[in-house]
Protein backbone atom coordinates (compact mmCIF):
# COMPACT_ATOMS: atom_id res chain seq x y z
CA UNK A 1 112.85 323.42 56.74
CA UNK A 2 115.52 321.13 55.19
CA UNK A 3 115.58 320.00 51.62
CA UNK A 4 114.97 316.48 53.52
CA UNK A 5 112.07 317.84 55.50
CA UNK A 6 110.44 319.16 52.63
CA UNK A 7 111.09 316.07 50.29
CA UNK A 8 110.08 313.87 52.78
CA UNK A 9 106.60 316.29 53.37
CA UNK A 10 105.83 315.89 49.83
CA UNK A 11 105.79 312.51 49.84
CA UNK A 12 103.64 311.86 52.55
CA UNK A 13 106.65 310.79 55.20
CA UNK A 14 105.89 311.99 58.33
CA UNK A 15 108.96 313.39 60.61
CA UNK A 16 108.92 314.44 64.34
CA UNK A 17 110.74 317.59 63.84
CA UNK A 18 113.27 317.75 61.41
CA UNK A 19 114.49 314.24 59.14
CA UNK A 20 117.03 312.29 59.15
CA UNK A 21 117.70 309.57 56.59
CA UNK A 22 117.55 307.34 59.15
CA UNK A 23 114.59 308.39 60.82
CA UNK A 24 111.72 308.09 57.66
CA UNK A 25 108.90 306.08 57.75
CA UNK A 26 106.63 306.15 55.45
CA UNK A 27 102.63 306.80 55.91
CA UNK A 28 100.84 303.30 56.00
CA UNK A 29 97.24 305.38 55.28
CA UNK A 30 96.74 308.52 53.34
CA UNK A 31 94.77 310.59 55.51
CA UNK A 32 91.10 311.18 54.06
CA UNK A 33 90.46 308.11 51.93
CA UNK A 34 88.34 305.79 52.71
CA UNK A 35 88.60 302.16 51.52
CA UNK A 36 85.34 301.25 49.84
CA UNK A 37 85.89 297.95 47.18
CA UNK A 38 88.55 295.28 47.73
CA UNK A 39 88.42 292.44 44.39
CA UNK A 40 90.69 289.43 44.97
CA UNK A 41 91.80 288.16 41.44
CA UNK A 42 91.76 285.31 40.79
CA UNK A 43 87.73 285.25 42.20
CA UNK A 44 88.16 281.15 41.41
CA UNK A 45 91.05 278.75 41.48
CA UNK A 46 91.72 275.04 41.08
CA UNK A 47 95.53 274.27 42.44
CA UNK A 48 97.01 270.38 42.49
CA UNK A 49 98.51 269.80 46.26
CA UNK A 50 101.82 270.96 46.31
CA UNK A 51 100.80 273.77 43.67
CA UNK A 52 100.93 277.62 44.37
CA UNK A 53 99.10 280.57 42.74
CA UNK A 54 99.69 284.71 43.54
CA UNK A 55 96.23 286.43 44.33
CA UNK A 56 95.90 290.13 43.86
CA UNK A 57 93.90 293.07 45.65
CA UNK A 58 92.44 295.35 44.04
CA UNK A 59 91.44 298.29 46.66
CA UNK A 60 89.50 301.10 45.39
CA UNK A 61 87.66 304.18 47.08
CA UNK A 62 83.81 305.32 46.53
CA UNK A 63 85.09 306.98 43.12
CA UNK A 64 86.49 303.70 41.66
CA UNK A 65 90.05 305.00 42.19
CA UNK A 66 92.03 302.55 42.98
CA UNK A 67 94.59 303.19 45.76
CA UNK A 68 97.84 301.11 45.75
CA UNK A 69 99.53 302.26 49.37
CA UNK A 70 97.53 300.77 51.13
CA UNK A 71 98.66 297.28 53.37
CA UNK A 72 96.81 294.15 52.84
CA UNK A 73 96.34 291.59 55.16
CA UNK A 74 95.39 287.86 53.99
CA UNK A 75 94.26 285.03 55.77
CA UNK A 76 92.68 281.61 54.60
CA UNK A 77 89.43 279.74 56.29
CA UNK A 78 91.29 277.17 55.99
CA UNK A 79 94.64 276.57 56.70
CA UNK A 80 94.78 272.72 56.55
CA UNK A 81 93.72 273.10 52.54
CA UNK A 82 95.33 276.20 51.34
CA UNK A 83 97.76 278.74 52.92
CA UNK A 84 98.55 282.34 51.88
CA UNK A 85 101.15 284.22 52.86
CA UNK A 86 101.51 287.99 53.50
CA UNK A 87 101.88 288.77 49.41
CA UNK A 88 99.05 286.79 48.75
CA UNK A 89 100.98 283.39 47.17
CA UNK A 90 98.26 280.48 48.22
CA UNK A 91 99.94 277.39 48.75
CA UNK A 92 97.84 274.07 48.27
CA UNK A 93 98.31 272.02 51.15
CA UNK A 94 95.80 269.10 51.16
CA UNK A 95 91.98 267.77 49.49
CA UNK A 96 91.75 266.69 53.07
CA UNK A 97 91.21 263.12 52.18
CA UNK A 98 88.57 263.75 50.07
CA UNK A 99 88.25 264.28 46.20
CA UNK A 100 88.55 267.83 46.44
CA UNK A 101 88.13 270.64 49.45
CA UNK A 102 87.70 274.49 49.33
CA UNK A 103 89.23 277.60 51.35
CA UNK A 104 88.54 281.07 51.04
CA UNK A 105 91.03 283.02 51.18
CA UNK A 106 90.43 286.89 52.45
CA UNK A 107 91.96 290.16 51.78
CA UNK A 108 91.91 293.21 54.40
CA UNK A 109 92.69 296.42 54.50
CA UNK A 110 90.83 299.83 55.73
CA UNK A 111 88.00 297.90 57.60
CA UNK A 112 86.64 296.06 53.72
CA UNK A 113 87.22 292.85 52.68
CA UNK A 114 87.58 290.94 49.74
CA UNK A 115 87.57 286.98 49.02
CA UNK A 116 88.10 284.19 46.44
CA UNK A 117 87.86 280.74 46.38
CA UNK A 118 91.09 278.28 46.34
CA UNK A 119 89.77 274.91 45.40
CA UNK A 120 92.79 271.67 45.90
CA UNK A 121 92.08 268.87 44.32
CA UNK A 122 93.87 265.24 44.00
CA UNK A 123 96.41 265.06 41.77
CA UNK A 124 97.74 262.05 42.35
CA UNK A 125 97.31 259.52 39.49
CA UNK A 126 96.72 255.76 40.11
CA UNK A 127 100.12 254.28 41.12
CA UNK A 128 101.11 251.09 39.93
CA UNK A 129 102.78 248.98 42.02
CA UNK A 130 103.06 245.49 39.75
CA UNK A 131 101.80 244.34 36.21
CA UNK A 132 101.91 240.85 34.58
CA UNK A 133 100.35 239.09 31.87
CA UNK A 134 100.03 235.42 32.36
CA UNK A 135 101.31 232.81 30.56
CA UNK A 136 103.30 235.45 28.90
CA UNK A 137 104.25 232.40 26.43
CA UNK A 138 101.56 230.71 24.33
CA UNK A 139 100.28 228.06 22.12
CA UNK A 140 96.85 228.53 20.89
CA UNK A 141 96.77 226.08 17.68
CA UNK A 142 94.90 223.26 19.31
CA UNK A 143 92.75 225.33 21.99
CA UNK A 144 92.07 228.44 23.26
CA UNK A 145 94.46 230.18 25.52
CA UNK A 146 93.05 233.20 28.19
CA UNK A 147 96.35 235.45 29.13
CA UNK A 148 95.39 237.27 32.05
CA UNK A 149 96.41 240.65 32.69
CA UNK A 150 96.69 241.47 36.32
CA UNK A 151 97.55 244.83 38.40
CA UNK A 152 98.25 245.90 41.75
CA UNK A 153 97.25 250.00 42.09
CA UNK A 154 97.11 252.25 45.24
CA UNK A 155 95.58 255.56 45.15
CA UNK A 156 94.05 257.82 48.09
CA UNK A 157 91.11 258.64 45.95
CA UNK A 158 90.22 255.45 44.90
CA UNK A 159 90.89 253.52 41.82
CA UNK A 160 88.06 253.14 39.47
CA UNK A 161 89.52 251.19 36.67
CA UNK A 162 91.03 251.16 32.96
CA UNK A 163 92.18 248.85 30.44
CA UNK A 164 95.14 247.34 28.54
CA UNK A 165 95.69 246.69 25.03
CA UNK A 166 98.20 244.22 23.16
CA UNK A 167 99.26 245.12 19.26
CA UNK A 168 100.01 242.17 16.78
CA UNK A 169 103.34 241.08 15.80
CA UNK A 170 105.03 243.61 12.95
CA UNK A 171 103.21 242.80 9.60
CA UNK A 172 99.70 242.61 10.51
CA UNK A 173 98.86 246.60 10.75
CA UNK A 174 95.33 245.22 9.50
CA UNK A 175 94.75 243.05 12.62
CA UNK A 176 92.61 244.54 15.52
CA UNK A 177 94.63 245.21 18.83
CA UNK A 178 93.32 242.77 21.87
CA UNK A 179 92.12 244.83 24.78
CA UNK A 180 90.41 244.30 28.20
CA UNK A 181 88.87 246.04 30.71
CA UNK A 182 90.08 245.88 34.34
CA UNK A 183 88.03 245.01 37.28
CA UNK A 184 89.01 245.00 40.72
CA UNK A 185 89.42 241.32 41.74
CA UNK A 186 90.62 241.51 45.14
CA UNK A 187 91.44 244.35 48.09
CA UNK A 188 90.15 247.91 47.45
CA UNK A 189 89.93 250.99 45.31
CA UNK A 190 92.39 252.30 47.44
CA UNK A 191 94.46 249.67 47.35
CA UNK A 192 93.97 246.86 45.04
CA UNK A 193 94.38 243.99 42.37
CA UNK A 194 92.74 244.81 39.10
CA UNK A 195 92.50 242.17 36.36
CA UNK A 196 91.21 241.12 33.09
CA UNK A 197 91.69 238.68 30.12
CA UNK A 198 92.34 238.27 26.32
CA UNK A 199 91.56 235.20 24.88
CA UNK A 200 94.35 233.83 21.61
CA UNK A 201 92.63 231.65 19.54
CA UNK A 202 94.00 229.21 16.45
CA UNK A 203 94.76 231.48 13.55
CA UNK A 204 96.47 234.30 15.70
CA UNK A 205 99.64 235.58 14.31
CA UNK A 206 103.02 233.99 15.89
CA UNK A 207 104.95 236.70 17.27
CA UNK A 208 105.16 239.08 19.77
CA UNK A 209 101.75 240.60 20.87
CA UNK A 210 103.63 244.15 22.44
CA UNK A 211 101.90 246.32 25.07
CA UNK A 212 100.59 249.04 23.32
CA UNK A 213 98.44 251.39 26.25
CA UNK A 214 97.75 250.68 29.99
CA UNK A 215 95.54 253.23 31.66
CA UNK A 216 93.86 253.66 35.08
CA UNK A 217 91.37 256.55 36.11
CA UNK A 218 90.84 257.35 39.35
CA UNK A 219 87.64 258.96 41.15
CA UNK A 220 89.56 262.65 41.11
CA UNK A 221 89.16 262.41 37.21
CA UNK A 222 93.13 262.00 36.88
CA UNK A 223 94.57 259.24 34.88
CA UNK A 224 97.65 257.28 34.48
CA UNK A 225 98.80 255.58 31.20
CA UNK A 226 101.92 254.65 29.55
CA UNK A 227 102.40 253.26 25.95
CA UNK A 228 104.33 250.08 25.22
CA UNK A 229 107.74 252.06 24.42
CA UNK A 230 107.80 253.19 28.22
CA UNK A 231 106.62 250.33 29.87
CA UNK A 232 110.42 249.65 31.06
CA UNK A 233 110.37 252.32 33.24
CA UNK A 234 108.05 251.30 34.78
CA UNK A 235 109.14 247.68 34.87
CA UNK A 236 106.26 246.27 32.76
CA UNK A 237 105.75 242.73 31.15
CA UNK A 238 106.17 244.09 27.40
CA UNK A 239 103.92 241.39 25.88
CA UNK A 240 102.55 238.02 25.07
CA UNK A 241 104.92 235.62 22.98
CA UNK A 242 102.74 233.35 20.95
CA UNK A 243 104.58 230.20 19.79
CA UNK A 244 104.22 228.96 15.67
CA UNK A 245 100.21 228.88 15.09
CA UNK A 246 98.24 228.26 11.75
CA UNK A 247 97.65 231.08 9.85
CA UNK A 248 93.80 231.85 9.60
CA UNK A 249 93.10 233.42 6.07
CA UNK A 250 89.45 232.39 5.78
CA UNK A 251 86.84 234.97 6.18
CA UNK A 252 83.92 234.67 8.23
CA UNK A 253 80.77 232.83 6.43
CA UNK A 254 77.00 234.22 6.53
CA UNK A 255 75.45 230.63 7.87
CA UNK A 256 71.71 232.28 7.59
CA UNK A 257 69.80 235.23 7.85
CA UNK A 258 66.00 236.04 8.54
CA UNK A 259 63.61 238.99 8.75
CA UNK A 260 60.51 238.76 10.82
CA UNK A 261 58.06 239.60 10.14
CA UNK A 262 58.73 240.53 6.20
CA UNK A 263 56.10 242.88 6.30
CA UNK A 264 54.93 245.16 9.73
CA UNK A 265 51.84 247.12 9.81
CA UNK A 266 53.19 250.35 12.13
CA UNK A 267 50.45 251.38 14.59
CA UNK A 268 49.97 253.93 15.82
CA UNK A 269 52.32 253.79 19.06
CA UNK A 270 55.06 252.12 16.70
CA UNK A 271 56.22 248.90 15.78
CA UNK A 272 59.54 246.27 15.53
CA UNK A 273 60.93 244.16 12.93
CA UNK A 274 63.58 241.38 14.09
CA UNK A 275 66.68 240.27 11.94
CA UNK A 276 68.85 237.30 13.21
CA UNK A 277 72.21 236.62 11.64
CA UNK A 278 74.17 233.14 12.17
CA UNK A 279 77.82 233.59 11.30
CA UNK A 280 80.40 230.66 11.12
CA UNK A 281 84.23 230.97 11.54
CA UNK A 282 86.09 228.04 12.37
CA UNK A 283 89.66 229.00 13.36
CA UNK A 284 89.50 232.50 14.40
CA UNK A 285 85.68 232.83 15.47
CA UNK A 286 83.58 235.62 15.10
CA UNK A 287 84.48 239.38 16.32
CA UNK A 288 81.83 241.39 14.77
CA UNK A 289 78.78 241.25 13.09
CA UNK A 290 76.96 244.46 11.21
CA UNK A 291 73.58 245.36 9.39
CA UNK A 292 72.72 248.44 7.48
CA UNK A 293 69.09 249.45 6.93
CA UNK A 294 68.56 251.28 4.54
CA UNK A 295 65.12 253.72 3.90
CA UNK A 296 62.81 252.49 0.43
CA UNK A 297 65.50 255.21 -1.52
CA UNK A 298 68.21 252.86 -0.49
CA UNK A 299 70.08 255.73 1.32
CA UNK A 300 71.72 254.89 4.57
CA UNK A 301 70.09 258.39 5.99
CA UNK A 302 66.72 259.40 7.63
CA UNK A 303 64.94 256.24 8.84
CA UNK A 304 67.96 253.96 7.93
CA UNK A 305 69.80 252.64 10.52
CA UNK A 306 72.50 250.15 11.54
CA UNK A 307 72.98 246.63 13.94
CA UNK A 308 75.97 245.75 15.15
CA UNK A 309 77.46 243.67 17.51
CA UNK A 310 81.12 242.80 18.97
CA UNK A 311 80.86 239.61 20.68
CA UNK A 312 82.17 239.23 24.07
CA UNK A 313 83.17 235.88 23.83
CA UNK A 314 86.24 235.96 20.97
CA UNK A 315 85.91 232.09 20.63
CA UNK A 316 82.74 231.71 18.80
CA UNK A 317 83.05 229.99 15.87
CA UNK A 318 79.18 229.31 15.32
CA UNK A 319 76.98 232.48 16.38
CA UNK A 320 73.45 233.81 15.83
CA UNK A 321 72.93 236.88 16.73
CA UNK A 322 69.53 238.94 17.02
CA UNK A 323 68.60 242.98 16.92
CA UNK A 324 65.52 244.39 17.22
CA UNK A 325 64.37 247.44 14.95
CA UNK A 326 62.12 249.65 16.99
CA UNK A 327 59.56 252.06 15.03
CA UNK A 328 57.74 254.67 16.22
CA UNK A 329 54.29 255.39 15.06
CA UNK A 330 55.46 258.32 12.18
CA UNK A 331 57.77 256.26 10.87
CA UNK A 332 58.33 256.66 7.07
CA UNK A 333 56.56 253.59 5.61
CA UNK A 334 57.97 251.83 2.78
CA UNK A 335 60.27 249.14 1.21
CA UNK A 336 63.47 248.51 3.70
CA UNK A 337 66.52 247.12 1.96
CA UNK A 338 68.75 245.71 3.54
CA UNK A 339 72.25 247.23 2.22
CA UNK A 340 74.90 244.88 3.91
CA UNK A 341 76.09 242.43 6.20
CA UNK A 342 79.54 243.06 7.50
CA UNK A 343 81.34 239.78 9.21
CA UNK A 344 84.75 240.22 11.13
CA UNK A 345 86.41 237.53 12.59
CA UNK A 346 89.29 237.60 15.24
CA UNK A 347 92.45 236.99 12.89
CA UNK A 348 90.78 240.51 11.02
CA UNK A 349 89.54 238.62 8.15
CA UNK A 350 86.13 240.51 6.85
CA UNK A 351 83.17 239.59 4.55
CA UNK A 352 80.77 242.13 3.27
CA UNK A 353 77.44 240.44 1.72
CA UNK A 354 76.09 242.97 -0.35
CA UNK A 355 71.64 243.01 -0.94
CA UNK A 356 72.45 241.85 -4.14
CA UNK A 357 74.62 238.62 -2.86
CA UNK A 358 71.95 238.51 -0.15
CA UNK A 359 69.13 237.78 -2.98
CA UNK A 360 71.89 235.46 -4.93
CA UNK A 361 72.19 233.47 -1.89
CA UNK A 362 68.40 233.18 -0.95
CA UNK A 363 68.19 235.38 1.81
CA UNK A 364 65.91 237.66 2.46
CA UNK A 365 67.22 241.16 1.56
CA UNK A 366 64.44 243.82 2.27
CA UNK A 367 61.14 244.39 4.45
CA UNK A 368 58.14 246.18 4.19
CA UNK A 369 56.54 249.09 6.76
CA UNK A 370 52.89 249.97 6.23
CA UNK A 371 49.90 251.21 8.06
């Protein structure tokens, strides 16, 4: 026997008579193992369409040896979602028009077979096509202006909406950000207009209101959003101009303020006390109003609890404004102070009445729980 016959019988190469280098192949089986366990790693996967992932096989006989000559064959249920090739790299190829679809792909060798899910899901974000905000110049001093912010988005999966948000000129950090939420005002999820509107009111700031964040969701759960700095790219409005406009320093003004009823006997399924706050502002108008309840220890914990309310019309310069206190029927019974009422109008002035400016002003400034 040549040295290449017996090399080659060593390793497991089978030869005819006597071997050649030419004429080795080597054994795709070894004789007298069986195949019992195939594992594809990983068992689960969630790939983007275009996106591709190795899978392993792990074969292993009865022992839990695991045996590495042996030749795998893969195939995928579905070949329209997810290929794999003969190493085992899966390839995502579509969600088949739908938010997400599955294939299973399959490992084979020595009559077993393993499997492991390939899940390919959207990944396309929202794709905007146009934004403006109109009039992107404005004059609010002697009435109200609406700028209307208006998109045009395509997306396979379907659109399901977002919001944009404006920052104040430079110098007025303390001044809230306008914002609006988008709904679809004409065509379709799929393809679409989305729009929605900010209302500038006497008192704004002149300057330039910037684009600070646009985002859109879609149904696959993926989002697009860009911040003001990188809305050129994208060939964005930047903002709203707003032309010389009276400065509004004045704070909001508690108008009244009731509690009714003053006292509540809780029964025994619960009870409700009803506080009703009218707010004046008369440049900016009223943003925000806030109570805090607080338990007969005056701590804003346990039973205490807090009203609030942003208004959704910015332009209210005369509100009243009503929340209910709900009980139930264990309710700690006691005094109630009331701790504060917070005021916020649109320019970002604030006024905090305090219980004891409540009681200086002649509003009522506590109620009473009993059974």
């Amino acid at each position: 026997m040549s040295t290449l016959t017996r090399l080659a019988s060593s390793l497991g190469i089978v030869c005819v008579s006597s071997c050649s280098a030419d004429e080795i192949s080597v054994r795709s089986e070894t004789s007298g193992v069986a195949v019992d366990r195939i594992v594809v790693t990983p068992g689960r996967s969630s790939l983007a369409v275009g996106s591709a992932q190795t899978f392993l096989a792990t074969i292993s006989d009865a022992n839990g040896n695991v045996l590495t000559d042996r030749i795998v064959s893969w195939s995928s249920s579905a070949p329209n979602v997810a290929t794999v090739s003969s190493t085992g790299v899966v390839t995502a190829v579509s969600e088949s028009g739908s938010l997400s679809a599955t294939a299973t792909i399959v490992a084979r060798a020595g009559g077993k077979i393993g499997s492991a899910t390939a899940t390919v899901q959207d990944p396309t974000v929202p794709i905007l096509t146009s934004f403006t905000l109109s009039p992107s110049t404005i004059t609010p001093a002697s009435a109200p202006v609406m700028v209307t912010a208006s998109v045009h988005v395509t997306d396979a999966s379907g659109a399901l909406g977002g919001s944009v948000s404006l920052n104040p000129p430079p110098g007025n950090s303390a001044l809230l950000a306008k914002s609006c939420d988008f709904r679809l005002t004409d065509g379709s999820a799929a393809d679409g207009t989305w729009s929605c509107s900010m209302t500038f009111v006497a008192g704004v700031p002149a300057g330039r209101w910037s684009l600070l964040n646009y985002r859109m969701s879609n149904a696959a759960a993926n989002e697009a959003s860009f911040s003001g700095t990188a809305a050129k790219a994208f060939g964005v409005s930047s903002g709203v101009s707003v032309l010389e406009n009276a400065a509004d320093m004045d704070s909001p003004v508690l108008a009244g303020f009731t509690i009714l009823p003053s006292s509540t006997v809780v029964a025994a399924t619960g009870g409700t006390t009803v506080l009703t706050v009218h707010a004046t502002d008369a440049v900016s108008g009223i943003y925000s109003v806030g109570v805090d309840i607080g338990n007969q220890y005056g701590l804003m914990n346990g039973n205490a609890a807090r009203c609030s309310q942003l208004e959704a019309n910015p332009d209210r310069s005369d509100v009243t404004w009503s929340c209910t206190l709900t009980y139930s029927g264990n309710v700690l019974v006691g005094l109630y102070p009331v701790l504060s009422i917070e005021l916020l109008d649109r320019a970002g002035n604030s006024r905090t009445y305090t219980n004891a400016e409540l009681l200086q002003a002649g509003f009522p400034a506590m109620f009473t729980l009993t059974r």
